[in-house]
Protein backbone atom coordinates (compact mmCIF):
# COMPACT_ATOMS: atom_id res chain seq x y z
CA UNK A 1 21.94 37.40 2.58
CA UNK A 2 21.89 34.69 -0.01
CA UNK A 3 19.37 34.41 -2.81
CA UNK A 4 18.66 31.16 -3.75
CA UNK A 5 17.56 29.87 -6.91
CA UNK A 6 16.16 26.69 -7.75
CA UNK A 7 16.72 25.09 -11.44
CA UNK A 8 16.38 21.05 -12.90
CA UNK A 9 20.09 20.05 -13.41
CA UNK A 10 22.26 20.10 -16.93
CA UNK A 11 25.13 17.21 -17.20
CA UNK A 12 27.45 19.91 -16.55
CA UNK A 13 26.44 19.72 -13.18
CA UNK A 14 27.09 16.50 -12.25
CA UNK A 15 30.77 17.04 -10.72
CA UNK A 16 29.01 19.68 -8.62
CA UNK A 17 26.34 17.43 -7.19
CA UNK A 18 28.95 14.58 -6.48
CA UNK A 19 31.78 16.80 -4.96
CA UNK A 20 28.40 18.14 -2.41
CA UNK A 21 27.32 14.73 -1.25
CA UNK A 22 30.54 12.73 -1.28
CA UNK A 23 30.76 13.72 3.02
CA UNK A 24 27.42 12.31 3.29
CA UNK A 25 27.79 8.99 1.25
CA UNK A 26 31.08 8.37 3.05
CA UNK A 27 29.00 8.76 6.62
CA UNK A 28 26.31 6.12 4.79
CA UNK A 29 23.84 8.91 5.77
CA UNK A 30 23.20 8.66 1.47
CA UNK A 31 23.42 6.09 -0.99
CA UNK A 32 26.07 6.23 -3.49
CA UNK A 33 25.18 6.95 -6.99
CA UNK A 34 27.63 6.52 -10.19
CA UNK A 35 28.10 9.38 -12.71
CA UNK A 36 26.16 7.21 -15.21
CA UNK A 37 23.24 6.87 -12.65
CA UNK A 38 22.73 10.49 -12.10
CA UNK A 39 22.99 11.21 -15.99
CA UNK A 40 21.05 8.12 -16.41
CA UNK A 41 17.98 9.87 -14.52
CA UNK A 42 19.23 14.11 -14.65
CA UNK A 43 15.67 15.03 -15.03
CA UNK A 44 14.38 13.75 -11.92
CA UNK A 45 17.09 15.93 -9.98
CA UNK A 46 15.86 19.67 -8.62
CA UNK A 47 19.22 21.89 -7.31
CA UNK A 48 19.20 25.28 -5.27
CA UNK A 49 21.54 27.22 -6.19
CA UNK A 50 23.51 30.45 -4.83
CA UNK A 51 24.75 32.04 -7.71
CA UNK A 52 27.10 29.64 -9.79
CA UNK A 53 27.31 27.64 -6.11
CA UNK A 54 25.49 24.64 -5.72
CA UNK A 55 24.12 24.56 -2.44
CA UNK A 56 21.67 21.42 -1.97
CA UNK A 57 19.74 19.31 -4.79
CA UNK A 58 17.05 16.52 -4.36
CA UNK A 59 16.19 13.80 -7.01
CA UNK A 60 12.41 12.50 -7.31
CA UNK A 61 12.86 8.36 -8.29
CA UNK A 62 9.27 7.08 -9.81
CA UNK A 63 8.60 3.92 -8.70
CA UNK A 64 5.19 3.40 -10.35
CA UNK A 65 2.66 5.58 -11.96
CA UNK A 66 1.47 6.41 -8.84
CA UNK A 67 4.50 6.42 -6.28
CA UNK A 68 7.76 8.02 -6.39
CA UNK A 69 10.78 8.13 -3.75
CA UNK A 70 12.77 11.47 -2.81
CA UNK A 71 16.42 10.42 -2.90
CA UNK A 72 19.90 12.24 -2.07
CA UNK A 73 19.21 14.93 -0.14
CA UNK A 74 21.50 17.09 0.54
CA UNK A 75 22.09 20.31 1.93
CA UNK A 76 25.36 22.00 2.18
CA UNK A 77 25.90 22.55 5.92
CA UNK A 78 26.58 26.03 5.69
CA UNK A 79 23.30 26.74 4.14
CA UNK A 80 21.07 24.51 6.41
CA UNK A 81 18.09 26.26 8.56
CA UNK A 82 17.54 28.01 5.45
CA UNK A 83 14.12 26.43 4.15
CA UNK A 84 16.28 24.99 0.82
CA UNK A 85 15.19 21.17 1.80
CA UNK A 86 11.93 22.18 2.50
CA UNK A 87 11.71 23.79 -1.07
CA UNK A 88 13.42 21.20 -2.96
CA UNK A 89 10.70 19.15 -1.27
CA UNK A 90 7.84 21.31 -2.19
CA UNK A 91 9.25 21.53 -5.90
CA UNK A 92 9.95 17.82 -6.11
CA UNK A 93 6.21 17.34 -5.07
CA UNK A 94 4.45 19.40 -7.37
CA UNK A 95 5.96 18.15 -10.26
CA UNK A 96 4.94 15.44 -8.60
CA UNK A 97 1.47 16.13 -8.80
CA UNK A 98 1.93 17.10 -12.43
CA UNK A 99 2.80 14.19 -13.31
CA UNK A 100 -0.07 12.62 -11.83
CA UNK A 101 1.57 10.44 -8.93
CA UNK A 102 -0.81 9.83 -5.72
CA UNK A 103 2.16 9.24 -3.14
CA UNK A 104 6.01 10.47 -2.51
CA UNK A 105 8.10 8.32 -0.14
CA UNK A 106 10.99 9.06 1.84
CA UNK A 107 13.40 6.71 3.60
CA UNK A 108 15.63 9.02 6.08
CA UNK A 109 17.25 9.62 9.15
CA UNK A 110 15.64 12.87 9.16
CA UNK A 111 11.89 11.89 10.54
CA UNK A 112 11.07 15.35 12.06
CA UNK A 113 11.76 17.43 8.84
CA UNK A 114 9.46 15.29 6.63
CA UNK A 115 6.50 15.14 8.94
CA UNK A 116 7.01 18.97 9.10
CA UNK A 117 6.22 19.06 5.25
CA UNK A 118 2.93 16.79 5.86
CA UNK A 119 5.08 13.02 5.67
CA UNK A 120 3.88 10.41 7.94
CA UNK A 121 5.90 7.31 8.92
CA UNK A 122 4.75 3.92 7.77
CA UNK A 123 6.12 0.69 8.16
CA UNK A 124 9.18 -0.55 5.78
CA UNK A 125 7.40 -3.86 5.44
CA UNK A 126 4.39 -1.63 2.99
CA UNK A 127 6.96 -0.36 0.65
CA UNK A 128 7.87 -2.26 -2.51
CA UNK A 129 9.70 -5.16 -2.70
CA UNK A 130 12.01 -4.10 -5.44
CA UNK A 131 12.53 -0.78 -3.65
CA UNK A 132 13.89 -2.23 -0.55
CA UNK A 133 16.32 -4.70 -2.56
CA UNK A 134 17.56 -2.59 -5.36
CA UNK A 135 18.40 0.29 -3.24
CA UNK A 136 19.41 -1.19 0.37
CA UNK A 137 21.47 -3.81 -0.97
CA UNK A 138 23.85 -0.87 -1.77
CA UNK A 139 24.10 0.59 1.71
CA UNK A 140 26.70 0.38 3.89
CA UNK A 141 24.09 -0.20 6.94
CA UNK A 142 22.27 -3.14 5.41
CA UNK A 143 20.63 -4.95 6.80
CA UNK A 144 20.98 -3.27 10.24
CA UNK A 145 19.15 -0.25 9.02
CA UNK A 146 17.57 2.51 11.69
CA UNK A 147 15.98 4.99 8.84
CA UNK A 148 11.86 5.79 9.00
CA UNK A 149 9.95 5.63 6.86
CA UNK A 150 7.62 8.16 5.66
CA UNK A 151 4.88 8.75 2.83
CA UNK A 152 2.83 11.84 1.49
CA UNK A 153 -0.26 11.97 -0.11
CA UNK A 154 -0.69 14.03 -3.21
C-alpha cells in the first residue's frame, strides 16, 4: 500500500506535473498551461506524492480577495479511488481559508466528486467575466462547452 504525501511544488517539479497531465490536456478534459505559467504561479500548486512519484497535483487560481478557482486536476489513473483529489481539495481549501477567501470555484466535468466535498453547481452566467474569457478562450471545446459549474463556501 502506497503512502502518500502531500507537499507545495519546487520548479524542479514542473517536468513532472506536465509529463502527468499532458493525456488529459490532449483529451481537452484540462486546459493547457505553458512552463512559464506554472512557474509564473508555483505557489498556488499542492502535489501528492508517492515517494519521488508524482501522483496527482491541484493548483488554487485567486480570482479576487474573496474567490479563487481550483484548476488542473489531475490524478494519475493508477492512483484514482484513492481519496488524493479529495485531499488536494481539502488542502487547496484551507489555505484557502487562510488566506481569507469566502468562495472556491470549480469548472469540471467531474460534478459528482465536487458536490461530494460540499460544491454546489451554479450557473456559468454568475462567474466572472474575465474568468470565462481568459481561460475558455484557450479550450479546445469553446464555445460548445458541457462542464458544471460548482462553488464552495468557506
Amino acid at each position: 500500500m502506497s503512502v502518500i504525501t502531500y507537499k507545495k511544488p519546487t520548479l524542479r517539479d514542473i517536468p513532472a506535473m506536465q509529463q502527468l497531465v499532458e493525456p488529459e490536456i490532449e483529451s481537452g478534459v484540462i486546459l493547457p498551461r505553458s512552463d512559464d505559467e506554472i512557474a509564473t504561479n508555483i505557489r498556488s500548486y499542492f502535489l501528492a506524492m508517492d515517494g519521488d512519484k508524482l501522483v496527482g497535483f491541484v493548483a488554487l487560481h485567486i480570482h479576487s480577495p474573496s474567490l479563487a478557482e481550483l484548476r488542473s486536476m489531475i490524478i494519475d489513473t493508477q492512483y484514482r479511488g484513492m481519496n488524493i483529489g479529495s485531499t488536494l481539495v481539502e488542502n487547496a481549501c484551507a489555505e484557502g481559508r487562510l488566506l481569507g477567501l469566502k468562495e472556491v470555484l470549480a469548472l469540471t466535468y467531474q460534478q459528482r466528486f465536487f458536490e461530494r466535498l460540499g460544491f454546489i453547481e451554479i450557473p456559468k452566467e454568475t462567474i466572472p467575466e474575465h474568468k470565462i474569457w481568459a481561460d475558455c478562450i484557450k479550450c479546445k471545446h469553446f464555445p460548445v462547452c458541457n462542464e458544471v459549474s460548482l462553488i464552495k463556501t468557506l
